[in-house]
Protein backbone atom coordinates (compact mmCIF):
# COMPACT_ATOMS: atom_id res chain seq x y z
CA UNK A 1 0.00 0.00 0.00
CA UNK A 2 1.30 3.17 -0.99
CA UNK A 3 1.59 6.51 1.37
CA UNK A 4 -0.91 8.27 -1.04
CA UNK A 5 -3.65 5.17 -1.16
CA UNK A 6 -2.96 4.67 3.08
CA UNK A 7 -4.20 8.43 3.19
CA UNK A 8 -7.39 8.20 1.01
CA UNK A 9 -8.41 5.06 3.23
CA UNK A 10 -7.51 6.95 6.89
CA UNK A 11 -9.30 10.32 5.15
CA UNK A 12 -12.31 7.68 4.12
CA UNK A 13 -13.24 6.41 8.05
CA UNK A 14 -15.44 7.98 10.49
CA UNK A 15 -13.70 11.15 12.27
CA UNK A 16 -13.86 8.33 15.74
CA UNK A 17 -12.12 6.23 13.71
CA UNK A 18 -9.16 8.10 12.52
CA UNK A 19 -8.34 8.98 16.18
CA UNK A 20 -8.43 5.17 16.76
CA UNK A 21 -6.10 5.14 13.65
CA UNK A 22 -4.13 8.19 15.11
CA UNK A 23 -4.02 6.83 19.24
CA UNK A 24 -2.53 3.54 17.11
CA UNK A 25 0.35 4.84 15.47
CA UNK A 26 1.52 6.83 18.60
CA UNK A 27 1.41 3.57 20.53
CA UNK A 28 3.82 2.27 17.58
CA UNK A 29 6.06 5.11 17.85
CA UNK A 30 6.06 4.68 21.39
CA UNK A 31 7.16 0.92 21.16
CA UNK A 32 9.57 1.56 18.73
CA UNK A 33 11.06 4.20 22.02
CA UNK A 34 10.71 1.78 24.24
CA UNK A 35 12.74 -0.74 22.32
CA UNK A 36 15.20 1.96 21.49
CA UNK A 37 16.27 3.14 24.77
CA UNK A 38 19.01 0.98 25.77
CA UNK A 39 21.17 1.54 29.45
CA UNK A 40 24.57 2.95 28.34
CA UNK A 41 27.22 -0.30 28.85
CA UNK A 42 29.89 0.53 31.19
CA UNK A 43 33.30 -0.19 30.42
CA UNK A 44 34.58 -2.79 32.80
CA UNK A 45 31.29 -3.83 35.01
CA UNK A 46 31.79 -7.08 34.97
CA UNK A 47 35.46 -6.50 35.90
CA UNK A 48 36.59 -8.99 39.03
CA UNK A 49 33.01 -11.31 38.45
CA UNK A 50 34.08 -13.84 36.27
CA UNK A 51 37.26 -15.73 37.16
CA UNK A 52 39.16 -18.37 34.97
CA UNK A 53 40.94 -21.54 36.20
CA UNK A 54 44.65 -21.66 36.15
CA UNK A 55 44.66 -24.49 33.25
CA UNK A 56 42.28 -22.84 31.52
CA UNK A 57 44.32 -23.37 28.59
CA UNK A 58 45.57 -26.85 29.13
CA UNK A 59 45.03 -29.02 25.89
CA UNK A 60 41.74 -31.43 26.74
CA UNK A 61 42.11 -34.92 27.34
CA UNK A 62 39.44 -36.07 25.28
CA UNK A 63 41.29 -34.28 21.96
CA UNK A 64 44.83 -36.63 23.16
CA UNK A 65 43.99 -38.98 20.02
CA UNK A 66 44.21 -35.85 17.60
CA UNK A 67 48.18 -34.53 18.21
């Protein structure tokens, strides 16, 4: 549907139903803000949390038959 045809069928309702039409697409652009609006990622937050083991890199046993 074209922009042109979208606004003859909105222009063609009821005046009560082109508010409906209206209170609809500023829920959308609402959602679309709410989606949006993501918290700013500090750098290093997670710094200290997560911990490795000492033989982290240690060759698995289970690969032994592949050397």
């Amino acid at each position: 549907m074209t922009d042109t045809s979208l606004k003859i069928e909105i222009n063609s309702l009821p005046i009560n139903l082109r508010q409906e039409v209206a209170d609809f697409v500023a829920f959308l652009k609402n959602k679309v803000k709410v989606k949006s609006k993501l918290k700013s990622r500090e750098f290093g937050f997670a710094k200290g949390k997560i911990k490795l083991s000492d033989d982290f890199d240690k060759p698995l046993d289970i690969f032994e038959n592949y050397k």
